[in-house]
N, C-alpha and C. Protein backbone atom coordinates (compact mmCIF):
# COMPACT_ATOMS: atom_id res chain seq x y z
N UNK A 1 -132.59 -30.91 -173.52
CA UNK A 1 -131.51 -30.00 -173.86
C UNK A 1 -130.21 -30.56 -173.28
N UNK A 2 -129.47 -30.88 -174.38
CA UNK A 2 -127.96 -31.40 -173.64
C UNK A 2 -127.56 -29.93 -173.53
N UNK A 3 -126.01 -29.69 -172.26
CA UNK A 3 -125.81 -28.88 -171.27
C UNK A 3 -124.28 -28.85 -171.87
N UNK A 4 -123.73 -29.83 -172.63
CA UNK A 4 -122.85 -30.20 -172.73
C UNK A 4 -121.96 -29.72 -174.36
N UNK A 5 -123.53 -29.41 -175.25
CA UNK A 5 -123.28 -28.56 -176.32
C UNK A 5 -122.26 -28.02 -176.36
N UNK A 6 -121.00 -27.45 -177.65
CA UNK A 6 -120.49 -26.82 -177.55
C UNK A 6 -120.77 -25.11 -177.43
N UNK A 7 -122.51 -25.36 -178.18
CA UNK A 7 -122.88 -23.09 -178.05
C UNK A 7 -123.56 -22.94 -177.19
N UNK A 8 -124.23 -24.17 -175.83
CA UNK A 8 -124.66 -23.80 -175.03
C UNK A 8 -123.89 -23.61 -173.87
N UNK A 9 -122.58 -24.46 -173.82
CA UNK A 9 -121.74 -24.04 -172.85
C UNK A 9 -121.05 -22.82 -173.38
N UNK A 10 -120.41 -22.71 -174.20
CA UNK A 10 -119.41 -21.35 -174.32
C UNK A 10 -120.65 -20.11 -173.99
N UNK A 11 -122.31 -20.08 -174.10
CA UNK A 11 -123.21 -18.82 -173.85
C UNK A 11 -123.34 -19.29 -172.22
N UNK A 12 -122.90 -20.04 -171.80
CA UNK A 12 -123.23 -20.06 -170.33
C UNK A 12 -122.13 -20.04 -169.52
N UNK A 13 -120.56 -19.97 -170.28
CA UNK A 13 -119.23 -20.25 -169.80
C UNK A 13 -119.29 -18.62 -169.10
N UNK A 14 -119.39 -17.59 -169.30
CA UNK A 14 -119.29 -16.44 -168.61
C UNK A 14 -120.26 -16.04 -167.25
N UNK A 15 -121.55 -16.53 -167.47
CA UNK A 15 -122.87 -16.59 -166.38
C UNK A 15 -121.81 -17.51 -165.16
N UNK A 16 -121.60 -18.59 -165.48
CA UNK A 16 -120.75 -19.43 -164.73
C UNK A 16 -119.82 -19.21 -163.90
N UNK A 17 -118.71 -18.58 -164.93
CA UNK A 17 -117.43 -17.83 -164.08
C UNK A 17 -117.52 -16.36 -162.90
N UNK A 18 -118.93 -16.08 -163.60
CA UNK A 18 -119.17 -15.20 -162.58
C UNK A 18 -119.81 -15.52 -160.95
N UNK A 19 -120.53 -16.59 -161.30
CA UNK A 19 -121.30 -17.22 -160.71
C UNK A 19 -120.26 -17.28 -159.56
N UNK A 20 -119.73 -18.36 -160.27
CA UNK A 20 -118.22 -18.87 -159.30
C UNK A 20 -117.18 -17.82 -157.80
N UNK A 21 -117.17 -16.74 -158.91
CA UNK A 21 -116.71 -15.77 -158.67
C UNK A 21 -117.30 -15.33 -157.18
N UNK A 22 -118.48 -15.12 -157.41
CA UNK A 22 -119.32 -14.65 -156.63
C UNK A 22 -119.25 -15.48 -154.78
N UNK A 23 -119.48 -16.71 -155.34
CA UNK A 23 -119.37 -17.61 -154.45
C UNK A 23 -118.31 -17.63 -153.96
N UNK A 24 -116.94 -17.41 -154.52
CA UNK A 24 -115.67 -17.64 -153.70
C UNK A 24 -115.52 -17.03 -153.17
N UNK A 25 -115.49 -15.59 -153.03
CA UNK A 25 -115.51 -13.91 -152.54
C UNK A 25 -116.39 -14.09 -151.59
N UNK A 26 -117.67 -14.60 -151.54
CA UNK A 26 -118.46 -14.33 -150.28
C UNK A 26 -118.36 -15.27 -149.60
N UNK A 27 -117.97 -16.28 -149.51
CA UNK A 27 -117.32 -17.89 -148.95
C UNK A 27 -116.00 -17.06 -148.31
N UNK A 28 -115.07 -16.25 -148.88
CA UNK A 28 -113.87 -16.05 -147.91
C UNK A 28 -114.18 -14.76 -146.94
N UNK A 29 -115.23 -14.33 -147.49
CA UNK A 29 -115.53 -12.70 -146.48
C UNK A 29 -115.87 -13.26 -145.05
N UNK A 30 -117.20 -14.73 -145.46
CA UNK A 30 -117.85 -15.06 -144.38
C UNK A 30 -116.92 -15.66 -143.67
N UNK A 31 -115.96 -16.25 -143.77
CA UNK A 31 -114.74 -16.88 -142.90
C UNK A 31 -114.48 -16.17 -142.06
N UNK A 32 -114.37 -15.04 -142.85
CA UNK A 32 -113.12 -14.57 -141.56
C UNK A 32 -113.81 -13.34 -140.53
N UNK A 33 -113.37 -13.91 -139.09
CA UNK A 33 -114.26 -13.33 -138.07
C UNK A 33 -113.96 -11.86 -137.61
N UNK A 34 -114.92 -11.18 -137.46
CA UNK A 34 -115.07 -9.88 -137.23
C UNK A 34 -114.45 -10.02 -135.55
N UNK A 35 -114.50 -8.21 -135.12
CA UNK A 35 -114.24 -8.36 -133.71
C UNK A 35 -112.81 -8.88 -133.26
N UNK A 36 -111.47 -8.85 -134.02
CA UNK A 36 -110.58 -8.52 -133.50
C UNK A 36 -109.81 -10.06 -134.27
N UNK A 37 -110.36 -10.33 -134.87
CA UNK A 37 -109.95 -11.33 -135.64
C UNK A 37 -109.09 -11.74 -136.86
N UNK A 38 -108.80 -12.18 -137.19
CA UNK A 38 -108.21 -12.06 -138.84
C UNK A 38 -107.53 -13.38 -139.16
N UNK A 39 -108.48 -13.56 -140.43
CA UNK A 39 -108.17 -14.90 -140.68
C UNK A 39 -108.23 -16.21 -139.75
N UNK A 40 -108.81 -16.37 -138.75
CA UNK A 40 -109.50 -16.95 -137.82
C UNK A 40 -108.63 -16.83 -136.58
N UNK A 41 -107.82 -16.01 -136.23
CA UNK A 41 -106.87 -15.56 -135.23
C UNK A 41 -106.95 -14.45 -134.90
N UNK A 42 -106.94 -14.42 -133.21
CA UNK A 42 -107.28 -13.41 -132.23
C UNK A 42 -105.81 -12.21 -132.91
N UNK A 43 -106.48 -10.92 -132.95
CA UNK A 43 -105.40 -10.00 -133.56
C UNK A 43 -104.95 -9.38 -132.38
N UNK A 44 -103.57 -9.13 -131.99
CA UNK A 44 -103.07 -8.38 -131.11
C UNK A 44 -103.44 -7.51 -130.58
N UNK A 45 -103.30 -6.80 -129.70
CA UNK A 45 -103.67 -5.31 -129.68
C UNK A 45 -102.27 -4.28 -129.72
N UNK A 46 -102.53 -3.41 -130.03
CA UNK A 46 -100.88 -2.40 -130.73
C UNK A 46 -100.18 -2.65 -129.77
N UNK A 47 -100.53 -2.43 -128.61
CA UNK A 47 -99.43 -2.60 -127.26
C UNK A 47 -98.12 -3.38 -127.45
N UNK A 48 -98.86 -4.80 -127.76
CA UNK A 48 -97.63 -5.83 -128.11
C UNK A 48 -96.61 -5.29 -128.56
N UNK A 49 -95.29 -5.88 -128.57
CA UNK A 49 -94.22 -5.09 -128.95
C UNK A 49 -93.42 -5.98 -129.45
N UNK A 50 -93.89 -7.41 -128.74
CA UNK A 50 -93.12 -8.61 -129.60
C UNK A 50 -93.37 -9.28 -130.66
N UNK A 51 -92.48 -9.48 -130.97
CA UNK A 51 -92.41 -10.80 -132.59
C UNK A 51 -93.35 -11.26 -132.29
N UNK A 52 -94.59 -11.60 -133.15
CA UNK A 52 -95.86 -12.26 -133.33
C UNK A 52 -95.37 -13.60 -133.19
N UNK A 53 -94.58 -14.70 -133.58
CA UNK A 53 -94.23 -15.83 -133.57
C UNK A 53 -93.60 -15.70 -132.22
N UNK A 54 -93.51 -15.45 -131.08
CA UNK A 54 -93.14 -15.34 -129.91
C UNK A 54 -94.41 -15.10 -128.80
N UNK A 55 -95.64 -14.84 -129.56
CA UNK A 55 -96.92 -14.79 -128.90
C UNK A 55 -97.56 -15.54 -128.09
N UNK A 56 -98.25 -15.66 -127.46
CA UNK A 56 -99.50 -16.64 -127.17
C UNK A 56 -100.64 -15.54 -126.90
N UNK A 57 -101.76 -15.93 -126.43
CA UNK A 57 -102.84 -15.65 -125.59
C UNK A 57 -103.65 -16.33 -125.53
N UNK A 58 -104.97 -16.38 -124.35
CA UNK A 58 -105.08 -16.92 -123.52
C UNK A 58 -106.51 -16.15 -122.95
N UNK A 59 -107.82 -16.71 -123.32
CA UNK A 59 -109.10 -16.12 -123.52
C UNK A 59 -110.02 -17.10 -122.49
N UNK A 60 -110.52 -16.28 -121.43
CA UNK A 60 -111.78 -17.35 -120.16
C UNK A 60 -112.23 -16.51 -119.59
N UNK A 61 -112.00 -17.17 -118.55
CA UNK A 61 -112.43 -16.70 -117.22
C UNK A 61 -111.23 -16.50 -116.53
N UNK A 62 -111.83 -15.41 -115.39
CA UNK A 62 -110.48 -15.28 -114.99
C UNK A 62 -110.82 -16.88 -113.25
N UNK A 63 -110.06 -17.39 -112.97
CA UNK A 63 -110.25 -18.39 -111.62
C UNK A 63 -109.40 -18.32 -110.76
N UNK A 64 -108.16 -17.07 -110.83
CA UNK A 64 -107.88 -17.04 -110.05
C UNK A 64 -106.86 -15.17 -109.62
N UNK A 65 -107.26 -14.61 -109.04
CA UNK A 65 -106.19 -12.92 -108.97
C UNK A 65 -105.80 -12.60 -107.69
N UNK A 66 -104.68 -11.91 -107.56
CA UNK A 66 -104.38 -12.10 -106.35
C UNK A 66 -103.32 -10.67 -106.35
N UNK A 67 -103.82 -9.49 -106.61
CA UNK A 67 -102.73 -8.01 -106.61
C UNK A 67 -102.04 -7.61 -105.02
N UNK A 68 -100.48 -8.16 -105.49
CA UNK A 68 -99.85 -7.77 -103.80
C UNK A 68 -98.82 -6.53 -104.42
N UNK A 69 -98.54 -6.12 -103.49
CA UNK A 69 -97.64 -5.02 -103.60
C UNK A 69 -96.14 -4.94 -104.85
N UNK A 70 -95.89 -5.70 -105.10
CA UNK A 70 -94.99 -5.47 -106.33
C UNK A 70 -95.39 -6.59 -107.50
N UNK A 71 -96.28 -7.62 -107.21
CA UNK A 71 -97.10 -8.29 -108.51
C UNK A 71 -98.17 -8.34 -108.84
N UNK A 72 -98.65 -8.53 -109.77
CA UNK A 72 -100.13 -9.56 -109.36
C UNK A 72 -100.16 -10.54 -110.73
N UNK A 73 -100.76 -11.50 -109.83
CA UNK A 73 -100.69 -12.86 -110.25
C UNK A 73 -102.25 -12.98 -110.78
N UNK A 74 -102.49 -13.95 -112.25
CA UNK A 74 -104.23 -14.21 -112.32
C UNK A 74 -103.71 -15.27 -113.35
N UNK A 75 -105.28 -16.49 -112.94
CA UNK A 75 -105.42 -17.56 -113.26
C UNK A 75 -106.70 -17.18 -114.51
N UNK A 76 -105.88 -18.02 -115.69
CA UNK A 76 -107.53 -18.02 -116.73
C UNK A 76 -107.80 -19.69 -117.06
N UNK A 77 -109.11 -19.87 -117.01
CA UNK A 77 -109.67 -21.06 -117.11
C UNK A 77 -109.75 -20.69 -118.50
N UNK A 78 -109.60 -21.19 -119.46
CA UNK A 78 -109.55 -20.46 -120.79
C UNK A 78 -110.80 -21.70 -121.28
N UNK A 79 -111.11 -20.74 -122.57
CA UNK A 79 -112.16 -21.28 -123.35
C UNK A 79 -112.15 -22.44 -123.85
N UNK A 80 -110.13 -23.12 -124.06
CA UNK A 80 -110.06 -24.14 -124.67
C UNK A 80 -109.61 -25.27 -123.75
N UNK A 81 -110.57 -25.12 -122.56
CA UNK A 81 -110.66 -26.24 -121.14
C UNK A 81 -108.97 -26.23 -120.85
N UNK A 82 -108.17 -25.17 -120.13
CA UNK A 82 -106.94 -25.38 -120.26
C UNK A 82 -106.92 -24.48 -118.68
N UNK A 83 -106.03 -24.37 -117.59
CA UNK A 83 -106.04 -23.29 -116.84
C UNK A 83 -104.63 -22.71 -117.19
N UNK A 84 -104.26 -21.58 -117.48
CA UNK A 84 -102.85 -21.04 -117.53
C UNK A 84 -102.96 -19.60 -116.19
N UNK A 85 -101.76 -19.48 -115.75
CA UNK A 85 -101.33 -18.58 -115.22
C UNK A 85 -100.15 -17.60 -115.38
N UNK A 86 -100.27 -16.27 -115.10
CA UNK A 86 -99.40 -15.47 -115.59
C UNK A 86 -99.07 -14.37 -113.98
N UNK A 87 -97.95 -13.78 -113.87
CA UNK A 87 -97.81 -12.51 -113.00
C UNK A 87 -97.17 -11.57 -113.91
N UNK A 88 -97.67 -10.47 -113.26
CA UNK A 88 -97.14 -9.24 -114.21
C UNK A 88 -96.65 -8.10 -112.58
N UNK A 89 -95.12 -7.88 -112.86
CA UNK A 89 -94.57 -7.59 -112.38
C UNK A 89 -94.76 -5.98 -112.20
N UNK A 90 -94.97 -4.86 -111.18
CA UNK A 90 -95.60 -4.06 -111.06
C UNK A 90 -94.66 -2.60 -111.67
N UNK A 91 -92.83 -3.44 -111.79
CA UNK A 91 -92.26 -2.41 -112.45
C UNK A 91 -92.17 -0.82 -111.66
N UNK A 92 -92.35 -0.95 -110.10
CA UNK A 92 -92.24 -0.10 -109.47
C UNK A 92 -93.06 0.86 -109.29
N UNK A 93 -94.43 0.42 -110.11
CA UNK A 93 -95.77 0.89 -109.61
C UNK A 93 -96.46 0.30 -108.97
N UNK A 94 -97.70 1.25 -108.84
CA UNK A 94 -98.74 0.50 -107.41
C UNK A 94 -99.33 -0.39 -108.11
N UNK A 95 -99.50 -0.62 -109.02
CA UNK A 95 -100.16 -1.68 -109.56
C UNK A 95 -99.49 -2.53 -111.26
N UNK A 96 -100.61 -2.96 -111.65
CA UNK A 96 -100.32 -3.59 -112.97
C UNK A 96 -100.78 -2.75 -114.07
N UNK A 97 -101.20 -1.86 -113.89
CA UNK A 97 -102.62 -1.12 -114.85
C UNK A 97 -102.03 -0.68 -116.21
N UNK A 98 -100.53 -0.21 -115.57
CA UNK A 98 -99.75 -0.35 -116.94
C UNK A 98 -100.02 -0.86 -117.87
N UNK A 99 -99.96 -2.59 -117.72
CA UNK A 99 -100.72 -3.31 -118.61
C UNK A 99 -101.84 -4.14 -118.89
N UNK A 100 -102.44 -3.48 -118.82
CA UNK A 100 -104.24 -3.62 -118.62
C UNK A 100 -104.40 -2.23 -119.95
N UNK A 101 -105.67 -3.85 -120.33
CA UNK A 101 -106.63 -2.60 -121.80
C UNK A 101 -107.83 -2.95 -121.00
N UNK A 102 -109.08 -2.55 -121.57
CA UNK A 102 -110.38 -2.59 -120.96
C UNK A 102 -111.43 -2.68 -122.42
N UNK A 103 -111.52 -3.92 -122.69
CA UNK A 103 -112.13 -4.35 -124.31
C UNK A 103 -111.44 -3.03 -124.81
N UNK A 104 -109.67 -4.11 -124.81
CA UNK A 104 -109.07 -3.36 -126.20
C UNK A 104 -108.68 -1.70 -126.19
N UNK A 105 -109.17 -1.34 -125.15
CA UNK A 105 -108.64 0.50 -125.39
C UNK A 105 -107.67 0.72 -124.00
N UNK A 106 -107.16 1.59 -124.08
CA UNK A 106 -106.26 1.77 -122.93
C UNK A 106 -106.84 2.11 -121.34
N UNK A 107 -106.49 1.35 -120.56
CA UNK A 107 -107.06 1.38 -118.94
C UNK A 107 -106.59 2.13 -118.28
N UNK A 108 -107.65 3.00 -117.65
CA UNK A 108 -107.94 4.19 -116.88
C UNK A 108 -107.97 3.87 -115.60
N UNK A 109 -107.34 4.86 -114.42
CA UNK A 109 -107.40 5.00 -113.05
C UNK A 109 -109.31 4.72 -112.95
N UNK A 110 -109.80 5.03 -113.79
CA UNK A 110 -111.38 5.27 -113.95
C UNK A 110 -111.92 4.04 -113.89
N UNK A 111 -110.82 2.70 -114.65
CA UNK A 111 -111.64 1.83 -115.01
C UNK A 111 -111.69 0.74 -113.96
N UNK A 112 -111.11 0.73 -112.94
CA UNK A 112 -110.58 0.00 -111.88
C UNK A 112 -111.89 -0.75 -111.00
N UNK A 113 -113.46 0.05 -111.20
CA UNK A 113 -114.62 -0.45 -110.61
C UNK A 113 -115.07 -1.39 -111.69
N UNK A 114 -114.72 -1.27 -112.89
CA UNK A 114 -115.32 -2.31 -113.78
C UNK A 114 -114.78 -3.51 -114.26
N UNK A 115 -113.83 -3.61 -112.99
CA UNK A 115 -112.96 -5.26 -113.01
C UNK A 115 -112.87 -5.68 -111.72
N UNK A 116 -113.02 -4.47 -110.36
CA UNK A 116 -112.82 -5.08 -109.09
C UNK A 116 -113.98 -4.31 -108.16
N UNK A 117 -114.55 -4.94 -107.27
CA UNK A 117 -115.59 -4.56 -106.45
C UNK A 117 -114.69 -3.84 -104.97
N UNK A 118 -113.79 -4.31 -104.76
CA UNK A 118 -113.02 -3.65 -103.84
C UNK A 118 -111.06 -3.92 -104.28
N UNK A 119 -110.43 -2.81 -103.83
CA UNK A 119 -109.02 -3.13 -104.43
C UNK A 119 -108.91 -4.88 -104.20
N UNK A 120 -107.98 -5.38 -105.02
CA UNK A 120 -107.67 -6.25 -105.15
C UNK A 120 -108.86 -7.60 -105.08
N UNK A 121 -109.93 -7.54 -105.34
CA UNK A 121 -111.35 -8.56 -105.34
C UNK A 121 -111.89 -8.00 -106.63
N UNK A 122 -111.46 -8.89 -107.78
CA UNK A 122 -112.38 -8.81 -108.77
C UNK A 122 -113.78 -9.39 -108.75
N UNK A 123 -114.22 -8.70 -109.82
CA UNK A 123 -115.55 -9.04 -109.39
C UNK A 123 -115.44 -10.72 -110.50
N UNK A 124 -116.94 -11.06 -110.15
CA UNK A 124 -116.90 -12.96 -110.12
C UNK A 124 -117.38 -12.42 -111.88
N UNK A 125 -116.80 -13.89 -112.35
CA UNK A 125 -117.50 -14.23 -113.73
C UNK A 125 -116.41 -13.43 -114.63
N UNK A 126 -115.21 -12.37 -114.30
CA UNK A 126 -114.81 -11.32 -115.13
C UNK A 126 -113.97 -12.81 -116.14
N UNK A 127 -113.80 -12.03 -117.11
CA UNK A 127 -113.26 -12.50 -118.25
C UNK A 127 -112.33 -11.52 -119.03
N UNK A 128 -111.22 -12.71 -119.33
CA UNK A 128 -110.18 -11.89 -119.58
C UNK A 128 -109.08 -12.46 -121.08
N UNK A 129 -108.28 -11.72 -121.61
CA UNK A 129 -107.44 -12.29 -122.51
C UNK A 129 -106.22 -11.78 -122.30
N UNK A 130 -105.00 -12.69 -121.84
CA UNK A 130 -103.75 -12.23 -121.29
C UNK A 130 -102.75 -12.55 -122.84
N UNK A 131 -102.18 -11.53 -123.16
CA UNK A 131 -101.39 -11.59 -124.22
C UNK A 131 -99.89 -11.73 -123.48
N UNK A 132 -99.22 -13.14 -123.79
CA UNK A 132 -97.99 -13.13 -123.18
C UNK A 132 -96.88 -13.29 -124.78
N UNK A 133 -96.26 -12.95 -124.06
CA UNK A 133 -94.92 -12.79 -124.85
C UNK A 133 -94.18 -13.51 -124.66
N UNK A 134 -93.37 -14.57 -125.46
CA UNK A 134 -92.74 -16.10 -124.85
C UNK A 134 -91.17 -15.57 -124.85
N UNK A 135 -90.46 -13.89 -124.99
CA UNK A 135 -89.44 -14.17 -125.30
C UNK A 135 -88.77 -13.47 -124.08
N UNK A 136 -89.18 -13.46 -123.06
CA UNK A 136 -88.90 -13.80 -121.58
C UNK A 136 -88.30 -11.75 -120.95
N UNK A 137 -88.88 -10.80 -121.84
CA UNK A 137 -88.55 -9.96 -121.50
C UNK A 137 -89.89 -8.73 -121.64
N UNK A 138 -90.48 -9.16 -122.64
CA UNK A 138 -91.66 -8.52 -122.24
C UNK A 138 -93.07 -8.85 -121.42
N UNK A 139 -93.28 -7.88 -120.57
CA UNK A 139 -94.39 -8.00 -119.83
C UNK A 139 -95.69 -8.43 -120.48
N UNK A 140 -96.68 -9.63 -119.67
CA UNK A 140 -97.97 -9.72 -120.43
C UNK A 140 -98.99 -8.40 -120.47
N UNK A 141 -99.93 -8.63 -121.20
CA UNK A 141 -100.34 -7.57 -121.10
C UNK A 141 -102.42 -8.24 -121.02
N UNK A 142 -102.96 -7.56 -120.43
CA UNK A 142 -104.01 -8.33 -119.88
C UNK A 142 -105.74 -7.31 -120.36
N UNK A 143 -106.12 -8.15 -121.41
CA UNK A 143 -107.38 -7.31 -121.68
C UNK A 143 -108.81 -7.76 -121.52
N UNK A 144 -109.40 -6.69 -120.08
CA UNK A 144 -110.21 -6.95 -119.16
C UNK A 144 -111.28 -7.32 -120.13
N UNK A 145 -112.30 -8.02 -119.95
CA UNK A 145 -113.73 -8.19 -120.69
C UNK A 145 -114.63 -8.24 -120.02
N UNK A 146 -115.43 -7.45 -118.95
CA UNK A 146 -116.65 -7.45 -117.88
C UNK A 146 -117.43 -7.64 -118.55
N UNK A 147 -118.41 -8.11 -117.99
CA UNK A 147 -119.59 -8.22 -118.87
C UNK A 147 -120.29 -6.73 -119.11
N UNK A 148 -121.26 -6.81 -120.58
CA UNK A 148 -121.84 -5.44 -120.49
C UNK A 148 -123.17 -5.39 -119.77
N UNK A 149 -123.45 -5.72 -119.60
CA UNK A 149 -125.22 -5.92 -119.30
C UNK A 149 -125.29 -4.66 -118.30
């Protein structure tokens, strides 16, 4: 059977296009990553307030924190073998918590045992994603990731 027929292709030209169809649609669904993602980029969280093209962030471990009385300072060993550091200025509160999420939802006086074992000593292994803002006036904003287990 030639394939190449003109009445066997035009009865198979629609099976085809659908075919196609099919494949392209589920080829772009599977791309793109669930969990805060879009289009293969980490999605903000609402907080942000700055111009997206003024963004970064910044996804690890945390290697280094250090909460003193009007800052606190934390080191991320990030996922893409890089170390960056950020301080977030306390803005005349006791702390940073202001800007702190806790996977993504807003951080609670409550949530303070599930990032530090005693004030200012996080606990080991925590992981974190610091959303900074490059346009030198907004504060980063820092979203805790403890493990669940």
């Amino acid at each position: 059977m030639n394939l190449y027929q003109p009445k066997i292709f035009c009865r198979l030209r629609p099976v085809l296009t659908a075919l196609f169809a099919v494949i392209f649609w589920s080829g772009t669904t599977l791309a793109q990553d669930t969990g805060g993602r879009r289009g293969g980029r980490l999605a903000p969280p609402a907080e942000i307030s700055c111009d997206r093209n003024q963004l970064t962030s910044w996804t690890g471990e945390v290697s280094g924190y250090r909460r003193q009385e009007k800052s606190t300072w934390l080191e991320i060993s990030t996922d893409e073998q890089t170390v960056e550091q950020t301080t977030i200025e306390h803005d005349g509160a006791l702390d940073a918590s202001a800007h702190y999420l806790l996977w993504s939802e807003p951080f609670t006086q409550a949530d303070w045992p599930a990032i530090e074992t005693a004030p200012g000593k996080l606990i080991n292994a925590m992981r974190a994603t610091a959303w900074i803002c490059l346009d030198g006036r907004t504060p980063p904003v820092i979203d805790w990731q403890p493990s669940r287990d």
